[in-house]
PDB file of N, CA and C in Angstrom:
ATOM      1  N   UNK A   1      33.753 -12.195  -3.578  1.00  0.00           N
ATOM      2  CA  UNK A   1      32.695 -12.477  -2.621  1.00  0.00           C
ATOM      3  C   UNK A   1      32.659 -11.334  -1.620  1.00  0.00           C
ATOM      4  N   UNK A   2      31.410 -10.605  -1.922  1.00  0.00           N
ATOM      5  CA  UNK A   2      31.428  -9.455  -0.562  1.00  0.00           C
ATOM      6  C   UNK A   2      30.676 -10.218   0.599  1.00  0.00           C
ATOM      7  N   UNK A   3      31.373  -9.922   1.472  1.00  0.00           N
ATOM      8  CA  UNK A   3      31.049 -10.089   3.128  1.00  0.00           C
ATOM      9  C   UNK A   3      31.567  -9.516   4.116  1.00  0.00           C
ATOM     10  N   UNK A   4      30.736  -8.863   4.861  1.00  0.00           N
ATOM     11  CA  UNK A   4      31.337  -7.899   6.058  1.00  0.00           C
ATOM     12  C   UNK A   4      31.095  -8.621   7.449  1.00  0.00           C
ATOM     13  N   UNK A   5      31.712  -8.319   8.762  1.00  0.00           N
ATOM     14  CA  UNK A   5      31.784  -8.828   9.476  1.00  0.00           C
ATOM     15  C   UNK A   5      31.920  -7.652  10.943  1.00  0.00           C
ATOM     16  N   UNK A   6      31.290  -8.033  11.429  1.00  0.00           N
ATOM     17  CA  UNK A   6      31.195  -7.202  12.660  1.00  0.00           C
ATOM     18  C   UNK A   6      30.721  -7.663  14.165  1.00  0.00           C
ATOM     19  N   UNK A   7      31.882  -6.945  15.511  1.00  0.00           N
ATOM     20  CA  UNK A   7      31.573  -7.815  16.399  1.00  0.00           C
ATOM     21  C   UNK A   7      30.577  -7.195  17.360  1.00  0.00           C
ATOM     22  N   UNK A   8      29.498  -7.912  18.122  1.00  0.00           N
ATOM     23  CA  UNK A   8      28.305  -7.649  18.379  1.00  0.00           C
ATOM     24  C   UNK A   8      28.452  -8.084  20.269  1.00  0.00           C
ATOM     25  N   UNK A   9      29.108  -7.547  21.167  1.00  0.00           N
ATOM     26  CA  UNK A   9      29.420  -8.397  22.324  1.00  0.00           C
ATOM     27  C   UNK A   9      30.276  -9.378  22.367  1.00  0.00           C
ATOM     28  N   UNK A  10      30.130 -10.416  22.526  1.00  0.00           N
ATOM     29  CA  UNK A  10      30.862 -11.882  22.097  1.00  0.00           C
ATOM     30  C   UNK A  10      30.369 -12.465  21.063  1.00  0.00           C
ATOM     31  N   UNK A  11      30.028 -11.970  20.214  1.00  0.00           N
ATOM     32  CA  UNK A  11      29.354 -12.588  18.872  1.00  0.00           C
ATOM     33  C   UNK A  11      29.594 -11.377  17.607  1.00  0.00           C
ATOM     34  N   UNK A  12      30.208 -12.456  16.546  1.00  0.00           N
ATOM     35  CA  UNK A  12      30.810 -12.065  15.753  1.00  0.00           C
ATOM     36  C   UNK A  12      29.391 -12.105  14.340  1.00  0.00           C
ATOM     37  N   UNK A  13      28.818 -11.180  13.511  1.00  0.00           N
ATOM     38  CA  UNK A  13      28.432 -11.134  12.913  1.00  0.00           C
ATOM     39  C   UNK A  13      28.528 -11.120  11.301  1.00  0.00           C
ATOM     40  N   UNK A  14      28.344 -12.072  10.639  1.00  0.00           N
ATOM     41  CA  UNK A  14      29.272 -11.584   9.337  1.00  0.00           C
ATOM     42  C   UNK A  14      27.711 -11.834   8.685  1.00  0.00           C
ATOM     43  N   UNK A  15      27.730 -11.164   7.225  1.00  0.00           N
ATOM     44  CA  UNK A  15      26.960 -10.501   6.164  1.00  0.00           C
ATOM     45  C   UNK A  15      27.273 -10.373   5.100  1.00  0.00           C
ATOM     46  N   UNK A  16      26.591 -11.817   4.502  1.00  0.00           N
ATOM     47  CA  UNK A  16      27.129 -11.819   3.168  1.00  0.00           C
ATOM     48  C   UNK A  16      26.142 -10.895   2.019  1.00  0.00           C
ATOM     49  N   UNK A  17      27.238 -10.057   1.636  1.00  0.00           N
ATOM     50  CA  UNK A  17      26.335  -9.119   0.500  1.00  0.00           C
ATOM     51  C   UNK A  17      26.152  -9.245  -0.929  1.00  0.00           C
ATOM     52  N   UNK A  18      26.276 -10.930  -0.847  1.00  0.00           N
ATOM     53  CA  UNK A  18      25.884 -11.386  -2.338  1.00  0.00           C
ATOM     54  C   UNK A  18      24.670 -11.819  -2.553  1.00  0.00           C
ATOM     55  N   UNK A  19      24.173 -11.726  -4.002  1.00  0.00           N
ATOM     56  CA  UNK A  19      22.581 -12.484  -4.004  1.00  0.00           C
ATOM     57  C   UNK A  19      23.017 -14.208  -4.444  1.00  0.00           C
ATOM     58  N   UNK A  20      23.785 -14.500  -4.572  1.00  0.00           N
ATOM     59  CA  UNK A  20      24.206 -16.498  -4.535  1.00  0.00           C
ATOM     60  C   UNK A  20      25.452 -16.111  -3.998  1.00  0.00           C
ATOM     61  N   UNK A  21      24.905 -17.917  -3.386  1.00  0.00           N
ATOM     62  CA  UNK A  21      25.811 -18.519  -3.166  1.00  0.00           C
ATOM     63  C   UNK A  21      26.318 -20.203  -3.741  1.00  0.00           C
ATOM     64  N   UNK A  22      27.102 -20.168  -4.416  1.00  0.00           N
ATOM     65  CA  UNK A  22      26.662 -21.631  -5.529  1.00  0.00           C
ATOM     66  C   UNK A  22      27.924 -21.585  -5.783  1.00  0.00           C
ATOM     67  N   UNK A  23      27.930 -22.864  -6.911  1.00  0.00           N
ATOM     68  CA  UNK A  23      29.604 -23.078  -7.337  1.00  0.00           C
ATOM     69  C   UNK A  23      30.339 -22.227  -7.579  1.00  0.00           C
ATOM     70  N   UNK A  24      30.266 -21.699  -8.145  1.00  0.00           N
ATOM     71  CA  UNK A  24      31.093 -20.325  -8.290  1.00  0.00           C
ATOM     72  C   UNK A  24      31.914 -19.559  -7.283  1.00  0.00           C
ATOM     73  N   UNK A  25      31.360 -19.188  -6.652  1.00  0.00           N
ATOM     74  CA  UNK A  25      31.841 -18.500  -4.765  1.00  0.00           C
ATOM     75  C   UNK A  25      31.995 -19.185  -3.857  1.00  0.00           C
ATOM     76  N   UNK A  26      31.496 -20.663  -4.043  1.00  0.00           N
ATOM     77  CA  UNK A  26      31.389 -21.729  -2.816  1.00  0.00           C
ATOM     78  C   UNK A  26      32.721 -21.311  -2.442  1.00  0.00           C
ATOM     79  N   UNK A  27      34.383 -21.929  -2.841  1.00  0.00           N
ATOM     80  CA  UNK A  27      35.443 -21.857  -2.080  1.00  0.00           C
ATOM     81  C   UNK A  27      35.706 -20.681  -1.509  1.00  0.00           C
ATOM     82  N   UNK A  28      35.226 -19.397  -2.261  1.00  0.00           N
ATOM     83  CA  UNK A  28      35.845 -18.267  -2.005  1.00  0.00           C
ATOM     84  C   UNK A  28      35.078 -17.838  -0.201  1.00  0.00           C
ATOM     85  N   UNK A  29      33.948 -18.178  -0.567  1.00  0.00           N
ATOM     86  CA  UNK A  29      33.146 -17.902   0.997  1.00  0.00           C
ATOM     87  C   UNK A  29      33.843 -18.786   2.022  1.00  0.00           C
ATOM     88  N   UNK A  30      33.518 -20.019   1.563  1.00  0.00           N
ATOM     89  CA  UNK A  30      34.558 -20.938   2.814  1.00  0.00           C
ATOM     90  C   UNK A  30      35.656 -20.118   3.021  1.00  0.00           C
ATOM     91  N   UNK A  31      36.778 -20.007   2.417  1.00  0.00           N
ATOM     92  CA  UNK A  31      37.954 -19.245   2.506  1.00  0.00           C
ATOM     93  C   UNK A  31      37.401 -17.734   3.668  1.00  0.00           C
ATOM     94  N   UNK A  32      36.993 -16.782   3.613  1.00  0.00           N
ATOM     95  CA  UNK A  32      36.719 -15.790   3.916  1.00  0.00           C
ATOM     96  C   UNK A  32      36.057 -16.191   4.835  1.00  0.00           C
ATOM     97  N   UNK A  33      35.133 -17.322   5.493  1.00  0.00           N
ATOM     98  CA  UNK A  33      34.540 -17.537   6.641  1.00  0.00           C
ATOM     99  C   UNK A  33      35.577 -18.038   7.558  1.00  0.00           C
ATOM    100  N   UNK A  34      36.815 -18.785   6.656  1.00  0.00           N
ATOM    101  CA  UNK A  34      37.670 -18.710   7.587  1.00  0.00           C
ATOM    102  C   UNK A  34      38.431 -17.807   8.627  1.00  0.00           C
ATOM    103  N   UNK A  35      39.088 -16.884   7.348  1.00  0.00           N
ATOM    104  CA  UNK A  35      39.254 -15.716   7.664  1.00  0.00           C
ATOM    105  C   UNK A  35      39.189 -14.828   8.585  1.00  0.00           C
ATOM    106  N   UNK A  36      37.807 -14.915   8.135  1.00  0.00           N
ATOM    107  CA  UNK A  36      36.682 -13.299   9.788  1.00  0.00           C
ATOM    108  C   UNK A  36      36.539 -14.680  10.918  1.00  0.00           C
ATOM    109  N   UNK A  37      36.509 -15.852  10.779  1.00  0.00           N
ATOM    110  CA  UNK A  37      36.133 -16.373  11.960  1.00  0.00           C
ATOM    111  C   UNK A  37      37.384 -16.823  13.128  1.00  0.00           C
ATOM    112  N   UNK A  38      38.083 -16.183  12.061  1.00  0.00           N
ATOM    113  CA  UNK A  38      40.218 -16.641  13.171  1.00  0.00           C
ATOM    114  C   UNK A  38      39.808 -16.379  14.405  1.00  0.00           C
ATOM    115  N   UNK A  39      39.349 -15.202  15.108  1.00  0.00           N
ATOM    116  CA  UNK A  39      38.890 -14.169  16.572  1.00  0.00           C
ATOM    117  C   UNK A  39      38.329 -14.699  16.567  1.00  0.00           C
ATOM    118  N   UNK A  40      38.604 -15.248  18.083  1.00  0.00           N
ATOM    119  CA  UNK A  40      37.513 -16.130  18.728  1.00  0.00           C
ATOM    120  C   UNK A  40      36.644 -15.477  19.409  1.00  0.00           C
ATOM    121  N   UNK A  41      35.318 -15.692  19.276  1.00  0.00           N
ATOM    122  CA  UNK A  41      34.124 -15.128  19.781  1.00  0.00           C
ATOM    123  C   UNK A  41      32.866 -16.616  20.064  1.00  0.00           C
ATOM    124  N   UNK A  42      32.165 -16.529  21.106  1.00  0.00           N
ATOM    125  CA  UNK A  42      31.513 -17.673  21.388  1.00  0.00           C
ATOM    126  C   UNK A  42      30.192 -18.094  20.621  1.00  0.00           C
ATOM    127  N   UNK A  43      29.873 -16.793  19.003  1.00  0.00           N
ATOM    128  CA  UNK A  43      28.562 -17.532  18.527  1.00  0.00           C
ATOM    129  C   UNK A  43      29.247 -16.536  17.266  1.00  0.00           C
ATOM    130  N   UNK A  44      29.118 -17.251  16.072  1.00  0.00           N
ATOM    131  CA  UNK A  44      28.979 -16.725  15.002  1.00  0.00           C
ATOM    132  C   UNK A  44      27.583 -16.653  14.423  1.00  0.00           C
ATOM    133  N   UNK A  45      26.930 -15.576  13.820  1.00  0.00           N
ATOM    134  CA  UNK A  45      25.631 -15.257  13.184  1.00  0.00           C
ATOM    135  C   UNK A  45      25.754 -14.896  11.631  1.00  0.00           C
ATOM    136  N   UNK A  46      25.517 -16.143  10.763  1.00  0.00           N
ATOM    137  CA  UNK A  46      25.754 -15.454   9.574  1.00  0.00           C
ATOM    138  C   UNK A  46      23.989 -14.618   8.827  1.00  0.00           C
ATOM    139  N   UNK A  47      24.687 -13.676   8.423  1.00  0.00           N
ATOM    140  CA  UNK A  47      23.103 -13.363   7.963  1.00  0.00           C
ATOM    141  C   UNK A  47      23.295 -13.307   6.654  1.00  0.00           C
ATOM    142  N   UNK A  48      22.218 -14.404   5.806  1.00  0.00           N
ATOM    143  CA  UNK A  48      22.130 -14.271   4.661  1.00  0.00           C
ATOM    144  C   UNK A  48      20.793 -13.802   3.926  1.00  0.00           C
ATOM    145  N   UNK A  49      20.450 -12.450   4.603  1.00  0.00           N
ATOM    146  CA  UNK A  49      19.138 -11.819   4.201  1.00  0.00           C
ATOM    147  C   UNK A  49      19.451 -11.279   2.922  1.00  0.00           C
ATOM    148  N   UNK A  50      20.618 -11.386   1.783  1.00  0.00           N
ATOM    149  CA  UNK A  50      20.922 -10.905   0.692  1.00  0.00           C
ATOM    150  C   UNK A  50      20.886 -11.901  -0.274  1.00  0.00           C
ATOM    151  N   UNK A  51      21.427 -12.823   0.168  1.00  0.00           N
ATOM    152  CA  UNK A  51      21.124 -14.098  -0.050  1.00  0.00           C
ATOM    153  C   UNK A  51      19.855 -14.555  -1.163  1.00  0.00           C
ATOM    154  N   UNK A  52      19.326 -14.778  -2.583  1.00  0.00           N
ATOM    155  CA  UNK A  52      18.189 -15.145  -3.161  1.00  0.00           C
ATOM    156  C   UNK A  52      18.305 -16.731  -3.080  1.00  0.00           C
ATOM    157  N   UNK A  53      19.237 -16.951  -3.575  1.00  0.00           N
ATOM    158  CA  UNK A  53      20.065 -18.302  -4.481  1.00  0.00           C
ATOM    159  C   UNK A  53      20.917 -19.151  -3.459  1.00  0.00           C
ATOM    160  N   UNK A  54      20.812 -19.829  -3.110  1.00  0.00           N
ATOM    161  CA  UNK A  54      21.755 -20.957  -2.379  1.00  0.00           C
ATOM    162  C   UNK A  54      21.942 -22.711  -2.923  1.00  0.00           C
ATOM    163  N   UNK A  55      22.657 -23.101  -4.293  1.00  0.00           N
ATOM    164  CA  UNK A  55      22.448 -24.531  -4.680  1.00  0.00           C
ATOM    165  C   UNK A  55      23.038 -25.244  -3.600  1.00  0.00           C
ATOM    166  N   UNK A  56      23.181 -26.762  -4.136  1.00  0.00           N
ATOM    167  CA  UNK A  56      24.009 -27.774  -3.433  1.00  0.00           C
ATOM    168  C   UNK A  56      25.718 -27.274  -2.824  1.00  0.00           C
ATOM    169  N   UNK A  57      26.234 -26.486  -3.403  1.00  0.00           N
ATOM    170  CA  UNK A  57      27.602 -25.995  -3.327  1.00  0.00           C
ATOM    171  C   UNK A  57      27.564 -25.056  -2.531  1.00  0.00           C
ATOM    172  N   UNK A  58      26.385 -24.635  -2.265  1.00  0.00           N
ATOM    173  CA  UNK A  58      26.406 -22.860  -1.118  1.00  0.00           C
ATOM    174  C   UNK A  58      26.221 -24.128   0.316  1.00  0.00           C
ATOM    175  N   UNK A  59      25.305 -24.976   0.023  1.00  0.00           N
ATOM    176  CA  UNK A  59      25.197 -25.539   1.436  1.00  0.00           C
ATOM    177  C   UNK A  59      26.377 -26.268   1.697  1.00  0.00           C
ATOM    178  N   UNK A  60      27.210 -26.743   1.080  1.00  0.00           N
ATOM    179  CA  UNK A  60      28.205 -27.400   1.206  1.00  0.00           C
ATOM    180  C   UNK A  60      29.219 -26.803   1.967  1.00  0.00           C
ATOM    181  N   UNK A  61      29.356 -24.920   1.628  1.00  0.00           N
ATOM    182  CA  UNK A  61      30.302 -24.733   2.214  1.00  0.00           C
ATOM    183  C   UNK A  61      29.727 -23.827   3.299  1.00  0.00           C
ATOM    184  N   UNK A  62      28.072 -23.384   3.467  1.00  0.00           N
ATOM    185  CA  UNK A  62      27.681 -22.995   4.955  1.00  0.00           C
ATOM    186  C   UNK A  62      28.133 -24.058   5.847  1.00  0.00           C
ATOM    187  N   UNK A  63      27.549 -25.269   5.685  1.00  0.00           N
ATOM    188  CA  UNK A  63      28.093 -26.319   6.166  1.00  0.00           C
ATOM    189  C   UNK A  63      30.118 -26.360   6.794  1.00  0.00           C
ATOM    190  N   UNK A  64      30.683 -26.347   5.859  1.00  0.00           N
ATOM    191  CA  UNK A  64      31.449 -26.193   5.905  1.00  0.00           C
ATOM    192  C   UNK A  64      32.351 -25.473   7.137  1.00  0.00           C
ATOM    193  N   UNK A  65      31.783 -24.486   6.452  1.00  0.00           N
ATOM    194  CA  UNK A  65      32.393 -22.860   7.497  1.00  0.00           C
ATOM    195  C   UNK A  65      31.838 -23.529   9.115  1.00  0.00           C
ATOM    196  N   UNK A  66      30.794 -23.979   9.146  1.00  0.00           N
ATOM    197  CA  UNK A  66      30.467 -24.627  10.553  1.00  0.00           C
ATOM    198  C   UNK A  66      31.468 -25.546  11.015  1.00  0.00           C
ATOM    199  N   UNK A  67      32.036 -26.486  10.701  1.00  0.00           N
ATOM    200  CA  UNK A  67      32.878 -27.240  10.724  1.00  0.00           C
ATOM    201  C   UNK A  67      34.388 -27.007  11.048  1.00  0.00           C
ATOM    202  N   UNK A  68      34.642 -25.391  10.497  1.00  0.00           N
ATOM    203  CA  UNK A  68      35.795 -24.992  10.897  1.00  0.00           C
ATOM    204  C   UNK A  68      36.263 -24.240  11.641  1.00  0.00           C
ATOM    205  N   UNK A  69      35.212 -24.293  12.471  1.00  0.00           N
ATOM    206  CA  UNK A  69      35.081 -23.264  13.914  1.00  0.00           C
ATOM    207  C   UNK A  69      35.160 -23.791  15.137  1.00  0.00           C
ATOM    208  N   UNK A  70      36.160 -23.505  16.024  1.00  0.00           N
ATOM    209  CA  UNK A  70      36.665 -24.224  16.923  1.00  0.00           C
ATOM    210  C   UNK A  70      35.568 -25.335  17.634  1.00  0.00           C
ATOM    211  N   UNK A  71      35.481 -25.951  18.563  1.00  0.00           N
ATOM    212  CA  UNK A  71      34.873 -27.074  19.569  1.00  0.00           C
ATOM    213  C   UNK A  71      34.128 -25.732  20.381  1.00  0.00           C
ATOM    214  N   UNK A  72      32.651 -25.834  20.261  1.00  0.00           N
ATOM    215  CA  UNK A  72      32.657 -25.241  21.428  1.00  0.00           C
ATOM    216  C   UNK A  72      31.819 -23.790  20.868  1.00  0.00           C
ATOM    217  N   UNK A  73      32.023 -23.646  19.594  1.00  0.00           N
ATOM    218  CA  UNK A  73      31.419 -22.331  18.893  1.00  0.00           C
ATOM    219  C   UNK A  73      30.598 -22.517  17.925  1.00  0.00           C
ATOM    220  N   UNK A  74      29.444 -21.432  17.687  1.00  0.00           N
ATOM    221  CA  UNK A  74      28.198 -22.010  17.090  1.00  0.00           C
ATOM    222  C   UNK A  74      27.641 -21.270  16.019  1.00  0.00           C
ATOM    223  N   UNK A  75      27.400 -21.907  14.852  1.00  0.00           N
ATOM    224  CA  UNK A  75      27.504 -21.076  13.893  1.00  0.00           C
ATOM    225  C   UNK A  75      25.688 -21.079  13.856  1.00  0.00           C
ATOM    226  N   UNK A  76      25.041 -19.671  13.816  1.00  0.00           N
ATOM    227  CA  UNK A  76      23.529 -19.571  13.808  1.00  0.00           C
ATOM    228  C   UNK A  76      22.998 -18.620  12.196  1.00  0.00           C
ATOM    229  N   UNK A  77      21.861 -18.905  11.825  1.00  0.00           N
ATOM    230  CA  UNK A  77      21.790 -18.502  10.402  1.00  0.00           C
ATOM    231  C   UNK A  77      20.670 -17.672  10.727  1.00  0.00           C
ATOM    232  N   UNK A  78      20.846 -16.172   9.811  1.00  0.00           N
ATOM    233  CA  UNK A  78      19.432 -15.104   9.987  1.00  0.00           C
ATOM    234  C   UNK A  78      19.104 -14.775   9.008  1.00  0.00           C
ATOM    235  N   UNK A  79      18.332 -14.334   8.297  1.00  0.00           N
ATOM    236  CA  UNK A  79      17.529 -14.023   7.545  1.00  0.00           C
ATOM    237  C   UNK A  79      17.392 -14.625   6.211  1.00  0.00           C
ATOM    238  N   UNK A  80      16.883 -15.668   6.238  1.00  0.00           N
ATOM    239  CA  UNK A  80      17.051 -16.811   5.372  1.00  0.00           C
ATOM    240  C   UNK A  80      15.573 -16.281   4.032  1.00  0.00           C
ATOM    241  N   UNK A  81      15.873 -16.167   3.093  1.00  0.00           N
ATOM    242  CA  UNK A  81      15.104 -15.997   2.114  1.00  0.00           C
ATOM    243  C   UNK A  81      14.014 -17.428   2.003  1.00  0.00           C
ATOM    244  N   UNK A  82      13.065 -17.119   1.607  1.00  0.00           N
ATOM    245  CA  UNK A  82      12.142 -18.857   1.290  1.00  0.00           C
ATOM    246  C   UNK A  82      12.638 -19.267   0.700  1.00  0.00           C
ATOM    247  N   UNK A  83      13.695 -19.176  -0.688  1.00  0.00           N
ATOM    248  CA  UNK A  83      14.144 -20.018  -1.236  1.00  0.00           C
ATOM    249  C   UNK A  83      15.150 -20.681  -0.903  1.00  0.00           C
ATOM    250  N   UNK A  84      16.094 -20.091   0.371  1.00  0.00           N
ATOM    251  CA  UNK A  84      17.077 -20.552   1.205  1.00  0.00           C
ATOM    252  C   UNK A  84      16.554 -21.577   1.855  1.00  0.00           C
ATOM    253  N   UNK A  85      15.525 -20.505   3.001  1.00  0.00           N
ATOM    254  CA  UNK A  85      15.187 -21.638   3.808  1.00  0.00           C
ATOM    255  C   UNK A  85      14.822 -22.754   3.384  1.00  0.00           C
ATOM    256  N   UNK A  86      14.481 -22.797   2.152  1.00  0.00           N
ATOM    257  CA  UNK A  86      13.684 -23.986   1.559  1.00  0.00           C
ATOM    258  C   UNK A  86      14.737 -25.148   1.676  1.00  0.00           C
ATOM    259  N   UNK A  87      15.972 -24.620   1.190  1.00  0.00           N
ATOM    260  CA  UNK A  87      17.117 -25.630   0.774  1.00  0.00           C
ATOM    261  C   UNK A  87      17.150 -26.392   1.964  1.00  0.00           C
ATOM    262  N   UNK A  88      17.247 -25.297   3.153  1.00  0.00           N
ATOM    263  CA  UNK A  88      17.907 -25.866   4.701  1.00  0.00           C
ATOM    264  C   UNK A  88      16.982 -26.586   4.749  1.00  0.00           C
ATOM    265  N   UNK A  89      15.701 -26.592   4.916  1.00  0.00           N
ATOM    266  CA  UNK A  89      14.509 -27.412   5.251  1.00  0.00           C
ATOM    267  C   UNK A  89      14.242 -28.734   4.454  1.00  0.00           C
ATOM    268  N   UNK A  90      14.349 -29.228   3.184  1.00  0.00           N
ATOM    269  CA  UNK A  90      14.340 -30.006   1.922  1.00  0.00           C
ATOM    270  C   UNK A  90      15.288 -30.892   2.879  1.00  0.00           C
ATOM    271  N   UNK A  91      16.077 -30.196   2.831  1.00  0.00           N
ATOM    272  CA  UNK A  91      17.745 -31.478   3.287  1.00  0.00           C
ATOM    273  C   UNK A  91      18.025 -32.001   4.973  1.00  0.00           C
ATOM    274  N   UNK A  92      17.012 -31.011   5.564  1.00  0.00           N
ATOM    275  CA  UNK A  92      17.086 -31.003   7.150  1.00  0.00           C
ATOM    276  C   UNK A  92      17.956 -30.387   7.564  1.00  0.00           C
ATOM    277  N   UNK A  93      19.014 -29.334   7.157  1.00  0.00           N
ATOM    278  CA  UNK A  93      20.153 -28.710   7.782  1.00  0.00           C
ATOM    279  C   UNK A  93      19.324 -27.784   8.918  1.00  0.00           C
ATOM    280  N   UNK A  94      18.071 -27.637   8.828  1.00  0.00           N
ATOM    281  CA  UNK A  94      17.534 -27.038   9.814  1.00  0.00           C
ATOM    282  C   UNK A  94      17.732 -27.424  10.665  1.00  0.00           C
ATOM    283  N   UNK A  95      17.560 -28.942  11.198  1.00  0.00           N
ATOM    284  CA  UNK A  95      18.428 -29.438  12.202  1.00  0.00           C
ATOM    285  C   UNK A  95      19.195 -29.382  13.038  1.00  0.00           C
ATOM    286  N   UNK A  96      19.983 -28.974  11.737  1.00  0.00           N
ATOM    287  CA  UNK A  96      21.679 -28.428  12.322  1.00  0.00           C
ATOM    288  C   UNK A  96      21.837 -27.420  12.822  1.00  0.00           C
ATOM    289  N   UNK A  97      21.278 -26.284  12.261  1.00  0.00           N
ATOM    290  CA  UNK A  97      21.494 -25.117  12.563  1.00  0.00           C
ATOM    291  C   UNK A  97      20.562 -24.115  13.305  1.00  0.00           C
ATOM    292  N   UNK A  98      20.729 -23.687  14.199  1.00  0.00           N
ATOM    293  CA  UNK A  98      19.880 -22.331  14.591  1.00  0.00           C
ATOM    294  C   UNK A  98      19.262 -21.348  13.374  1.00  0.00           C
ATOM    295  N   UNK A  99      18.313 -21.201  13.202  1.00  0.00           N
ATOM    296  CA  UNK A  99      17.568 -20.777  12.058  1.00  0.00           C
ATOM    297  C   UNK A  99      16.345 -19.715  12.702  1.00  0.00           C
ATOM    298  N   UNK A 100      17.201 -18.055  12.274  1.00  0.00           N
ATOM    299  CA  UNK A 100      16.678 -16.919  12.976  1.00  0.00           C
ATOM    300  C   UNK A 100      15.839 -15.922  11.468  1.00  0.00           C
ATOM    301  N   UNK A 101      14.606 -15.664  12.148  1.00  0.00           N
ATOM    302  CA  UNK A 101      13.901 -14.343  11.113  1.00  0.00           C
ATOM    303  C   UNK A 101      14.681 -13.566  10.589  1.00  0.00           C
ATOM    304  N   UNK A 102      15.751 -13.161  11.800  1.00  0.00           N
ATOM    305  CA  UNK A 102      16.168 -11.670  11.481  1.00  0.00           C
ATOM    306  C   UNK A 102      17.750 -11.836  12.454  1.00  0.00           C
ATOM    307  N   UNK A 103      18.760 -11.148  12.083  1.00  0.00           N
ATOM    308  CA  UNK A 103      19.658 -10.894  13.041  1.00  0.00           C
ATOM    309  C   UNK A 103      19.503 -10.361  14.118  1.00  0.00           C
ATOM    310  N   UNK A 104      18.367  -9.582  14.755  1.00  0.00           N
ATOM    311  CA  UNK A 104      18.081  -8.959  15.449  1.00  0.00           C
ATOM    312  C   UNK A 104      17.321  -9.733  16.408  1.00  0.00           C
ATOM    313  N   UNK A 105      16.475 -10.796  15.876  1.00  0.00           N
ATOM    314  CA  UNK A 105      16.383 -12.251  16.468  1.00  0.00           C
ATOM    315  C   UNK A 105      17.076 -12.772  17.168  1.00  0.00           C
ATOM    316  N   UNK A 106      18.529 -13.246  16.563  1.00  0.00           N
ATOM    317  CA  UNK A 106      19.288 -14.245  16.868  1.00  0.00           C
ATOM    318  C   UNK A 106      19.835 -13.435  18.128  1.00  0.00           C
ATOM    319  N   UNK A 107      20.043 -12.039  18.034  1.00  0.00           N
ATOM    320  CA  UNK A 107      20.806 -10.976  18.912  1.00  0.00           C
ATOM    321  C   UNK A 107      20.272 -11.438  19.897  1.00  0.00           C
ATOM    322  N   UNK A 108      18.745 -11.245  20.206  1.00  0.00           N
ATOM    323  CA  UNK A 108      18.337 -11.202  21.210  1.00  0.00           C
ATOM    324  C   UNK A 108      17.763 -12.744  21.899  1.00  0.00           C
ATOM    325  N   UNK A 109      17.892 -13.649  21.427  1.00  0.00           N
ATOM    326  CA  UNK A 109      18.358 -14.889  21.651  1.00  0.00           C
ATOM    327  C   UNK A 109      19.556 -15.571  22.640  1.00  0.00           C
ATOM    328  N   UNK A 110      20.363 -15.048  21.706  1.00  0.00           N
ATOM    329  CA  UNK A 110      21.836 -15.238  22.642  1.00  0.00           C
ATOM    330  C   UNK A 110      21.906 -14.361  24.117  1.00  0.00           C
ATOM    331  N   UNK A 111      21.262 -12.676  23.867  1.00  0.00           N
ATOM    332  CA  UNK A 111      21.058 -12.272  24.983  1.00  0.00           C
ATOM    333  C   UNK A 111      20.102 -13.119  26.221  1.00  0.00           C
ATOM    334  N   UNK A 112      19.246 -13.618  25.895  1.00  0.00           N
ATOM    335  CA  UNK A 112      18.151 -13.847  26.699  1.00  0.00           C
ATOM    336  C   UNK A 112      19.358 -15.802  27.411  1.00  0.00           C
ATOM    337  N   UNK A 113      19.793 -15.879  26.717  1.00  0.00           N
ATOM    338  CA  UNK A 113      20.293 -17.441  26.830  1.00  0.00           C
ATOM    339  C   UNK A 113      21.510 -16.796  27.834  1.00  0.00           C
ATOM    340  N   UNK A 114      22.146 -15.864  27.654  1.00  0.00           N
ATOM    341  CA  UNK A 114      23.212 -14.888  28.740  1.00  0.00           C
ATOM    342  C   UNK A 114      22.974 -15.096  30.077  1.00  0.00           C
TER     343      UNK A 114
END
């Protein structure tokens, strides 16, 4: 599972550089979101503008990775493909999650909320 991660102010950016995310990689991403998310930083931004493919098992463990991030820290999603967004939207995880055009969005979001 490629994913890079980089810190942006107090916000930690990670970038997944796969085109799915599905059974296959589901654990391995959870695992690795663990990982980059150890350093505590007050907003995680995942951007999945590489992202085509997301089944039941990719949301399971975006989901997931949200869940295992301290009290208090917020996991926000950028560049969501239509067929992504579709998933988040179908199931309502939109809801859940902060749901940005672009990372450059979400950047300036968190700035303006500063």
């Amino acid at each position: 599972m490629q994913m890079t991660a980089s810190e942006v102010g107090n916000t930690l950016v990670v970038v997944v550089d796969e085109n799915r995310i599905d059974a296959a990689v589901a654990v391995r991403f959870k695992d690795q979101m663990r990982e980059m998310t150890e350093k505590p930083s007050a907003r995680v931004i995942l951007d999945l503008s590489k992202v085509e493919f997301l089944d039941s098992s990719g949301l399971g463990a975006v989901v997931g990775a949200m869940k295992q991030l301290e009290r208090g820290r917020r996991l926000d999603l950028a560049g969501l493909s239509t067929t992504v967004d579709k998933v988040f939207r179908m199931t309502r995880m939109d809801s859940v999650f902060r749901i940005f055009e672009t990372t450059d969005h979400a950047l300036q979001d968190i700035a303006h909320a500063s």
